[in-house]
C-alpha atoms as a PDB file:
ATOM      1  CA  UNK A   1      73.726  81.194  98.407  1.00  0.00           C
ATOM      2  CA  UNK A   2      75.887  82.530 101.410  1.00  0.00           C
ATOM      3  CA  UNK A   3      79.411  81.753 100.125  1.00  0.00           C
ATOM      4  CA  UNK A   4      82.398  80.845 103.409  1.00  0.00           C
ATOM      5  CA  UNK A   5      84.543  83.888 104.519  1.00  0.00           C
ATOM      6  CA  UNK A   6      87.057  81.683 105.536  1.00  0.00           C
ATOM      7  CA  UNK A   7      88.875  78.354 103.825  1.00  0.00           C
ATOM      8  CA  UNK A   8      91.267  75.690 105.707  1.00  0.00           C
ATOM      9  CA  UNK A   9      94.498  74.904 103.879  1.00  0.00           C
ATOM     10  CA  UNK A  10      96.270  72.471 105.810  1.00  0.00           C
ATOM     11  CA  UNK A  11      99.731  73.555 105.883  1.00  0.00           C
ATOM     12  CA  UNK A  12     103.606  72.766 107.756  1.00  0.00           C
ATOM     13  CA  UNK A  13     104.789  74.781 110.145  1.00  0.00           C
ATOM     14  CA  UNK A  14     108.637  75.687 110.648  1.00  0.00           C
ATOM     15  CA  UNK A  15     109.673  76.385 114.195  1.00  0.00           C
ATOM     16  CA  UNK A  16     113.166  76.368 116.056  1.00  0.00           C
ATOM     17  CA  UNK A  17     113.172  72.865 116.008  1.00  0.00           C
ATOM     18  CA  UNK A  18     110.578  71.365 114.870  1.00  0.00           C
ATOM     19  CA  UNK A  19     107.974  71.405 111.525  1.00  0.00           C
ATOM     20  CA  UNK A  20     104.579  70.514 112.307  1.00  0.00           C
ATOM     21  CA  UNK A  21     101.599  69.585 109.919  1.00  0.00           C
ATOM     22  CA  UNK A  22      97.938  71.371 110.938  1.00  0.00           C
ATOM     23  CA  UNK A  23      94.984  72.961 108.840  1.00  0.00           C
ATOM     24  CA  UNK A  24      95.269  77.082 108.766  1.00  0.00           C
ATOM     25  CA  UNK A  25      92.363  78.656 108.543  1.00  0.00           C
ATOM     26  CA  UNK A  26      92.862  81.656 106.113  1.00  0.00           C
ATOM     27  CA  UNK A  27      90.429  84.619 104.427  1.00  0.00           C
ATOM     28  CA  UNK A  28      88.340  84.086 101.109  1.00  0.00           C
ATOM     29  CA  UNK A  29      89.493  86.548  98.728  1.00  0.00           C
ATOM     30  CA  UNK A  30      87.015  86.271  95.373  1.00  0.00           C
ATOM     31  CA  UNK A  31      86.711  88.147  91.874  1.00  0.00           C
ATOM     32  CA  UNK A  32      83.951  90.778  91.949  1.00  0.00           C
ATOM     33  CA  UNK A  33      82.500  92.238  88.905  1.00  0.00           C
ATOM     34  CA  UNK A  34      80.460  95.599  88.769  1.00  0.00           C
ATOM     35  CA  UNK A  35      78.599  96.494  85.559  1.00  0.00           C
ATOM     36  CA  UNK A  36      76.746 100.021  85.311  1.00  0.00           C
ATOM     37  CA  UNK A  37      74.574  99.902  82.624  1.00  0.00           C
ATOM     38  CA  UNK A  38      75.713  97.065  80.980  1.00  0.00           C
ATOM     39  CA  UNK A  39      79.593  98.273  81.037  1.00  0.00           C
ATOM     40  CA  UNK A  40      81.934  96.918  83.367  1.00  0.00           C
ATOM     41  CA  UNK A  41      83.821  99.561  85.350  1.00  0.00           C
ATOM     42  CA  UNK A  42      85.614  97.520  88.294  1.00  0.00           C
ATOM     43  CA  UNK A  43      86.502  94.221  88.997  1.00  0.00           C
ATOM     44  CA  UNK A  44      87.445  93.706  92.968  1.00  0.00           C
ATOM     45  CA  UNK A  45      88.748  90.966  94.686  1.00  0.00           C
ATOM     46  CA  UNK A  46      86.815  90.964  97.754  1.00  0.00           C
ATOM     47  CA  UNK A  47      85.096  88.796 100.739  1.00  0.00           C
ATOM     48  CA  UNK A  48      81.694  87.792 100.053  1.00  0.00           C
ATOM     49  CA  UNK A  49      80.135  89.675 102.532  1.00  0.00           C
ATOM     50  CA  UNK A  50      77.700  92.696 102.334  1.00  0.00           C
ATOM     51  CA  UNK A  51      78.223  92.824  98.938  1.00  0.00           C
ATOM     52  CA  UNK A  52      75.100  95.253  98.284  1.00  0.00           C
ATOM     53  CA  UNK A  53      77.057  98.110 100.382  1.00  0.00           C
ATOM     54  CA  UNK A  54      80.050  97.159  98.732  1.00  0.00           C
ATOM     55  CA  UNK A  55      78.541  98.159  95.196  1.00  0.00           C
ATOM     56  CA  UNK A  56      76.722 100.980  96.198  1.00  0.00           C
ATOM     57  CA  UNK A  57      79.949 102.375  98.076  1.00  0.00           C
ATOM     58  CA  UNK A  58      82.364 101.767  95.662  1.00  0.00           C
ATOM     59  CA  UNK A  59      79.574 103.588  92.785  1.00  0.00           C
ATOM     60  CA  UNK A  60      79.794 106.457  95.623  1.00  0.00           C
ATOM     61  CA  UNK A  61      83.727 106.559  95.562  1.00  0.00           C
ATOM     62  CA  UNK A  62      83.562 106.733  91.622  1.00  0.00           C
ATOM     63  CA  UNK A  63      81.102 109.643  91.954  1.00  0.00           C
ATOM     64  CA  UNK A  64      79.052 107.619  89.822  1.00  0.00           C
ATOM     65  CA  UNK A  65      75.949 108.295  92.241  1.00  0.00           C
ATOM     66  CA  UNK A  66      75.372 110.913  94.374  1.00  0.00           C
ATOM     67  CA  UNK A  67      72.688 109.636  96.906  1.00  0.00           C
ATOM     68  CA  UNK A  68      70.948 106.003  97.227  1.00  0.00           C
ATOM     69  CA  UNK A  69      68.337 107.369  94.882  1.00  0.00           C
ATOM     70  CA  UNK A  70      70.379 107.580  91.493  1.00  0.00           C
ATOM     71  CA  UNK A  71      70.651 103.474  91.351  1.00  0.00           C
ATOM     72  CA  UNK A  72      67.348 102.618  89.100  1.00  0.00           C
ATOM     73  CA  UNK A  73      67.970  98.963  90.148  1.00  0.00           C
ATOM     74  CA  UNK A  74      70.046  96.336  90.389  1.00  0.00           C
ATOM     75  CA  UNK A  75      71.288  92.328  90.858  1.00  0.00           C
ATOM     76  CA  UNK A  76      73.734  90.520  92.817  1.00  0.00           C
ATOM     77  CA  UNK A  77      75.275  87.585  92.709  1.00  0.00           C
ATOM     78  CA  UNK A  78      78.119  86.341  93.888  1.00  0.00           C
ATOM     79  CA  UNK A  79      80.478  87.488  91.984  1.00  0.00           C
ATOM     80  CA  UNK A  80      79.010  89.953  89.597  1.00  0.00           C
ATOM     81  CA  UNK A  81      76.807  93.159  90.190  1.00  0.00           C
ATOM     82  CA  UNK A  82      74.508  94.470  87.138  1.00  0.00           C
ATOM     83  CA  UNK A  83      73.634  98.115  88.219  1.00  0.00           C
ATOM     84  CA  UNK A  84      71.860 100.767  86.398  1.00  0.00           C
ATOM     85  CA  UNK A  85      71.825 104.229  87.563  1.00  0.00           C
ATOM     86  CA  UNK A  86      70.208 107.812  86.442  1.00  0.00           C
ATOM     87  CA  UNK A  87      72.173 109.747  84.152  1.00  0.00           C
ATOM     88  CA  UNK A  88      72.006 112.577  86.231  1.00  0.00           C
ATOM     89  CA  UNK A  89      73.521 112.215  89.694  1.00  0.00           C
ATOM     90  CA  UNK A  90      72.027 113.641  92.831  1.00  0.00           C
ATOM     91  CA  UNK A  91      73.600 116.291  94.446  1.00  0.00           C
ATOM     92  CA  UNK A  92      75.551 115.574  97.731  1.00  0.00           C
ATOM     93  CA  UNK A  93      74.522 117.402 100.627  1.00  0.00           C
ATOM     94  CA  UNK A  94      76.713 120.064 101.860  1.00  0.00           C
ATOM     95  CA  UNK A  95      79.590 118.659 104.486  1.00  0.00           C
ATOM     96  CA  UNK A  96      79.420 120.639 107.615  1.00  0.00           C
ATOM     97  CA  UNK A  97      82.229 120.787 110.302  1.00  0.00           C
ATOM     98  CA  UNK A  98      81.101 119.967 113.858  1.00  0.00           C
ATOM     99  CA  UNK A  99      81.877 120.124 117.057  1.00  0.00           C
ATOM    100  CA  UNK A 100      83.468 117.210 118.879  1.00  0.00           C
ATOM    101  CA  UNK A 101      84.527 116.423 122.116  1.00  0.00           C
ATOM    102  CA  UNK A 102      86.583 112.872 122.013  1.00  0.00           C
ATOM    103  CA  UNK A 103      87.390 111.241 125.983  1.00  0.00           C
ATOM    104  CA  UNK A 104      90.775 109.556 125.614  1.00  0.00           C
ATOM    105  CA  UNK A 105      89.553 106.982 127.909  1.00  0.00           C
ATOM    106  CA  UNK A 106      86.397 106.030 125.915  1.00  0.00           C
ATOM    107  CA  UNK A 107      88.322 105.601 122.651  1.00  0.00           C
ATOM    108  CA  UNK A 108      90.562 103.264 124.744  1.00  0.00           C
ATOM    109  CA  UNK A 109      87.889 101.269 125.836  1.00  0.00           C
ATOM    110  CA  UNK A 110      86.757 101.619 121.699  1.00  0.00           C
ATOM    111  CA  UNK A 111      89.890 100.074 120.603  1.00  0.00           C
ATOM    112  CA  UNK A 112      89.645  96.961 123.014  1.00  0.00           C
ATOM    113  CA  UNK A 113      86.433  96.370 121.515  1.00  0.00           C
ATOM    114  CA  UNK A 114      86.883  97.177 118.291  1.00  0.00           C
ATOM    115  CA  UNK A 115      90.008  94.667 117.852  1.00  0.00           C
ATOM    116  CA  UNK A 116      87.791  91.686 119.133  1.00  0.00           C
ATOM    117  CA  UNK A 117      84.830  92.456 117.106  1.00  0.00           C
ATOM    118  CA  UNK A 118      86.295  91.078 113.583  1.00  0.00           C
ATOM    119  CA  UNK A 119      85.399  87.171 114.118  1.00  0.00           C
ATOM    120  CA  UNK A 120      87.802  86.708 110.638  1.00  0.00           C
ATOM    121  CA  UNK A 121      90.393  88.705 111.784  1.00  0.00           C
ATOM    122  CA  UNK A 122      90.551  86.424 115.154  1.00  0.00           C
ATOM    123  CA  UNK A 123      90.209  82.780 112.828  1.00  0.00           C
ATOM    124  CA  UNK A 124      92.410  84.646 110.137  1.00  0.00           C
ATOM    125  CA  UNK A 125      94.700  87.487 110.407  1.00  0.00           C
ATOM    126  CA  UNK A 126      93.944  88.749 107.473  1.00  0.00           C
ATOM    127  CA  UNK A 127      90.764  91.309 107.444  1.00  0.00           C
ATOM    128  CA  UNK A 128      90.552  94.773 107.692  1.00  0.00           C
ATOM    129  CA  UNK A 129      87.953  96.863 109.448  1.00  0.00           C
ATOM    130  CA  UNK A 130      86.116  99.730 109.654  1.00  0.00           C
ATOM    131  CA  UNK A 131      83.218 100.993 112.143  1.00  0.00           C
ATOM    132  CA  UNK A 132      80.470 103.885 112.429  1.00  0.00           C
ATOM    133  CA  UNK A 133      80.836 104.807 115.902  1.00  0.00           C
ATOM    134  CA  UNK A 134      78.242 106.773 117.846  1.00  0.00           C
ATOM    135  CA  UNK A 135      78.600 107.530 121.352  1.00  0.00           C
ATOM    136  CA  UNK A 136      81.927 105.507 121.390  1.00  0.00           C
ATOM    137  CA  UNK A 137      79.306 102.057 120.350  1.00  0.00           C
ATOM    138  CA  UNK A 138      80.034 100.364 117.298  1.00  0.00           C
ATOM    139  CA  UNK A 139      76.579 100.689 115.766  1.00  0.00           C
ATOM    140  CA  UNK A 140      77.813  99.068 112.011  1.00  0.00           C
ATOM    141  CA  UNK A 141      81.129  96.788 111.616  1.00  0.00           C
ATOM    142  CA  UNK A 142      82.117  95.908 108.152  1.00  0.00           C
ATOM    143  CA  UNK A 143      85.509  93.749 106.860  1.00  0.00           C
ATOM    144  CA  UNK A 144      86.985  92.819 104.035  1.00  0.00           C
ATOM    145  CA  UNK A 145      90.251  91.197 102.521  1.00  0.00           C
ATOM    146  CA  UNK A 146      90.907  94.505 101.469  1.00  0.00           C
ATOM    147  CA  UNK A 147      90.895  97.990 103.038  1.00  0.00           C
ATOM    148  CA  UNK A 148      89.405  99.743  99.972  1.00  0.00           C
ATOM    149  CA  UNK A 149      86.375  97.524 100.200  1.00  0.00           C
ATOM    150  CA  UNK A 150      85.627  97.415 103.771  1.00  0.00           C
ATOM    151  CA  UNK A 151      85.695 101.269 103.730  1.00  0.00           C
ATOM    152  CA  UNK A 152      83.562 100.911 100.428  1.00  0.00           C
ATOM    153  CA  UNK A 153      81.028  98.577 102.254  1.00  0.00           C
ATOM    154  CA  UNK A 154      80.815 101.194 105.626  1.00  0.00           C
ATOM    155  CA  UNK A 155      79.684 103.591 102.996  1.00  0.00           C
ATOM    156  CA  UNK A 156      77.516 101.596 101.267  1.00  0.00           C
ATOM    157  CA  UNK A 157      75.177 101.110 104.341  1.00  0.00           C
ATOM    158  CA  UNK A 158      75.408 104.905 104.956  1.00  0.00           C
ATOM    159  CA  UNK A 159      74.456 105.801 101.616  1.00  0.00           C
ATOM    160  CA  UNK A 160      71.510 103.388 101.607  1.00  0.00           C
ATOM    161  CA  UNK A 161      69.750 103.788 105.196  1.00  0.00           C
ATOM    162  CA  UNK A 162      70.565 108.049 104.237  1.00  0.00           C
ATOM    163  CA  UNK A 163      72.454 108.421 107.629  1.00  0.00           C
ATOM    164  CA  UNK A 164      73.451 111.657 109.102  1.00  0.00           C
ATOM    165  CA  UNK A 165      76.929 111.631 110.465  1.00  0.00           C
ATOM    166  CA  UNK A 166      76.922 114.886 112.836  1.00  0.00           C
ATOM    167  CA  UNK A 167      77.753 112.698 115.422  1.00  0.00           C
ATOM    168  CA  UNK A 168      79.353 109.916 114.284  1.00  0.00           C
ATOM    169  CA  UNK A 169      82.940 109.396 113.192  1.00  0.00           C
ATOM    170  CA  UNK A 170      84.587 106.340 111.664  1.00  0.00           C
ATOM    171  CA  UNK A 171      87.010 103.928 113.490  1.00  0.00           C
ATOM    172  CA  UNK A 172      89.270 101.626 111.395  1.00  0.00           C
ATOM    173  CA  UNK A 173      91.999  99.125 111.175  1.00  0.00           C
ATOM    174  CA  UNK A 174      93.178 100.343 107.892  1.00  0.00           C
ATOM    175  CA  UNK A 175      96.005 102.347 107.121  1.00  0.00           C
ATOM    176  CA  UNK A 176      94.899 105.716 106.512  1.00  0.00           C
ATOM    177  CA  UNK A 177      96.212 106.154 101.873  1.00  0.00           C
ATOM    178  CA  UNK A 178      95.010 108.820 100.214  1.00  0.00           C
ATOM    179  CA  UNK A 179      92.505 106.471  98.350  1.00  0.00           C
ATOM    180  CA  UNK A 180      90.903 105.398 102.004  1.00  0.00           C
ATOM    181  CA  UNK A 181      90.975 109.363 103.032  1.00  0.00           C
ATOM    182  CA  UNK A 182      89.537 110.762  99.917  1.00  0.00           C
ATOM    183  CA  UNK A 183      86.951 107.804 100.104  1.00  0.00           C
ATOM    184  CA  UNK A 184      86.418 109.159 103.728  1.00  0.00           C
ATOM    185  CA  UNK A 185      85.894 112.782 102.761  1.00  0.00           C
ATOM    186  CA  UNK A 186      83.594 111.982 100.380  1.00  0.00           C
ATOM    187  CA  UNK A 187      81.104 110.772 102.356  1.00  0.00           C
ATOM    188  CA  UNK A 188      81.301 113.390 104.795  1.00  0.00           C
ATOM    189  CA  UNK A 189      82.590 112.222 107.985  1.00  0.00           C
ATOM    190  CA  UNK A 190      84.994 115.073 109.782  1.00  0.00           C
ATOM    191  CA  UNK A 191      86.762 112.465 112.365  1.00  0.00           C
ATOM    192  CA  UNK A 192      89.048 109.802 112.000  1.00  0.00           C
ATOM    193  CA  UNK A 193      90.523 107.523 114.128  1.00  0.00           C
ATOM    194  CA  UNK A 194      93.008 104.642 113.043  1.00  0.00           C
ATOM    195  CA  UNK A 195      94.550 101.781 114.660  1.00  0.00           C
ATOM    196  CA  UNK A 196      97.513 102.265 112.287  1.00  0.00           C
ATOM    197  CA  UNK A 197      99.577 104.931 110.292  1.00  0.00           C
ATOM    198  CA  UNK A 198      98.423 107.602 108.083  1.00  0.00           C
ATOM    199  CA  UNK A 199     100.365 108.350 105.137  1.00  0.00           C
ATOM    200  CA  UNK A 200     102.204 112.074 104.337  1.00  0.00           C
ATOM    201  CA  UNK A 201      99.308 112.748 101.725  1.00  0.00           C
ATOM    202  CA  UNK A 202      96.501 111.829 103.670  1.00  0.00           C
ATOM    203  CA  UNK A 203      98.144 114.045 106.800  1.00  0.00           C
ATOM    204  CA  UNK A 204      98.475 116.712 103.844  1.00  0.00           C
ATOM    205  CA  UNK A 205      94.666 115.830 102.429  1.00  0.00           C
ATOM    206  CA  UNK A 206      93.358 115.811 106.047  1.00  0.00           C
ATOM    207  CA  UNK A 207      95.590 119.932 106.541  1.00  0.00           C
ATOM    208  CA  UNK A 208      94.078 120.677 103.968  1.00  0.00           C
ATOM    209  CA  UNK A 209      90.203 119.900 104.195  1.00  0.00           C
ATOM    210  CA  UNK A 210      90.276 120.860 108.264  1.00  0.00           C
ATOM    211  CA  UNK A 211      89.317 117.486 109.088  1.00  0.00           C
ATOM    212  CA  UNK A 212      90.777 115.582 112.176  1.00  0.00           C
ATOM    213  CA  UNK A 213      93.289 112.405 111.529  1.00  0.00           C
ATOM    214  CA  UNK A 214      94.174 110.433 114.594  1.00  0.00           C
ATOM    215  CA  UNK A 215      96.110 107.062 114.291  1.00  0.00           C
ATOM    216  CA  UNK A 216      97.977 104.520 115.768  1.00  0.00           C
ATOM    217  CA  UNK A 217      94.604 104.026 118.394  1.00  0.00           C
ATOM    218  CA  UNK A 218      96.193 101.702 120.407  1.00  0.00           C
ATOM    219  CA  UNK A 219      97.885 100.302 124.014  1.00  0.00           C
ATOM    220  CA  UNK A 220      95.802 103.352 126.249  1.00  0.00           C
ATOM    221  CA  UNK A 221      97.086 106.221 123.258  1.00  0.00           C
ATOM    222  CA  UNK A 222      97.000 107.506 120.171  1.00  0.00           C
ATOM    223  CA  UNK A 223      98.598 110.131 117.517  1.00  0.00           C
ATOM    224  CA  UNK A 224      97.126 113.376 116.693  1.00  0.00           C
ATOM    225  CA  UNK A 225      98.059 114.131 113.002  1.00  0.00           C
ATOM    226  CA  UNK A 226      95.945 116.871 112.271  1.00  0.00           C
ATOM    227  CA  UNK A 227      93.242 118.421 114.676  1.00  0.00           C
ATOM    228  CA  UNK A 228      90.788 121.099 113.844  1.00  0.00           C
ATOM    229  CA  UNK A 229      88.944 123.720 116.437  1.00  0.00           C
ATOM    230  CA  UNK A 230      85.909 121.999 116.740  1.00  0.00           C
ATOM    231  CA  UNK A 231      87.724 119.039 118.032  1.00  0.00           C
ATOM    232  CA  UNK A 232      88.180 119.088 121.913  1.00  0.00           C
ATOM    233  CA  UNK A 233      90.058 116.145 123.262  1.00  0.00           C
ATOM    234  CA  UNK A 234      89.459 115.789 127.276  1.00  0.00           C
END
């Protein structure tokens, strides 16, 4: 069963002078239990979408797995996930610096089409995004109702189809916590690029793991927060 990832509410309307009746279209936000071996660690309010990379990323984030390979099995539904994994975890390949150079002008053209790729952002208002971007194409798009997941879902579908990120880096709608950064750093990628802010600890987490932080990605610019030498910006 493919559940709606949106719901109409109709609704009034307050303007200057006037209060108007219409139906809103807003985002689903549903409970999301995870069990690992017949315990239940989370339980996530998320949209029903991708919800096998959302389990596999968020058991990645809780360093519960190390590679695709440690999950013996599992089942979804839609709204609980029954997962059991190896009691030893893999061990995650070494994360290698490398070297980048980023065209201001291509990352514009990124944001444009980044902002009208997120169909429930557009009916809604209320997703955010996040993108593996090779060669300045979107080549995977996930969203969510929340920024934890939709990171947690990106990272699900790397984990799964084992994808190396040498020359990738992530784009993203989210504002840049420590929670999104450290899930970020985790899975290895060494450039990020934000439509919004960062925060002071993920400038400070970003300092201090070398890796490069660039937000506000919008209107033709963007912010360089932290930039490394293997980042060359033409």
């Amino acid at each position: 069963m493919v559940l709606e990832l949106t719901k109409s509410f109709e609704i009034e309307r307050v303007e200057k002078d006037s209060i108007k009746k219409f139906n809103d279209e807003v985002i689903v936000e549903n409970y999301f239990d995870i069990y690992v071996d017949d315990k239940k660690i989370s339980t996530l309010m998320c949209t029903p979408s991708d919800l096998e990379y959302l389990v596999i990323g968020h058991l990645y984030s809780l360093d519960l797995i190390g590679t695709y390979q440690d999950i013996k099995n599992y089942e979804i539904s839609n709204h609980k996930a029954c997962v059991n994994i190896n009691k030893s975890k893999s061990t995650r390949a070494e994360i290698k610096a490398y070297d980048f150079v980023l065209d201001r002008n291509k990352v514009f053209k990124l944001v444009d089409e980044f902002q009208n790729k997120s169909e429930v952002f557009r009916r809604t208002g209320g997703a955010h995004s996040c993108g593996l971007i090779k060669d300045y194409e979107i080549i995977k798009f996930e969203e969510d109702v929340a920024r934890n997941n939709a990171c947690d879902k990106l990272i699900g579908y790397i984990i799964k189809n084992e994808i190396d990120l040498f020359d990738k880096f992530i784009f993203t709608s989210c504002r840049i916590s420590d929670q999104i950064i450290d899930k970020i750093l985790k899975i290895g990628f060494n450039l990020i690029i934000s439509q919004s802010s960062p925060t002071s600890v993920s400038i400070e987490i970003a300092k201090n793991h070398d890796v490069n932080l660039i937000g506000f990605a919008r209107n033709e610019r963007f912010n360089i927060y932290n930039k490394n030498d293997n980042l060359i910006i033409i």
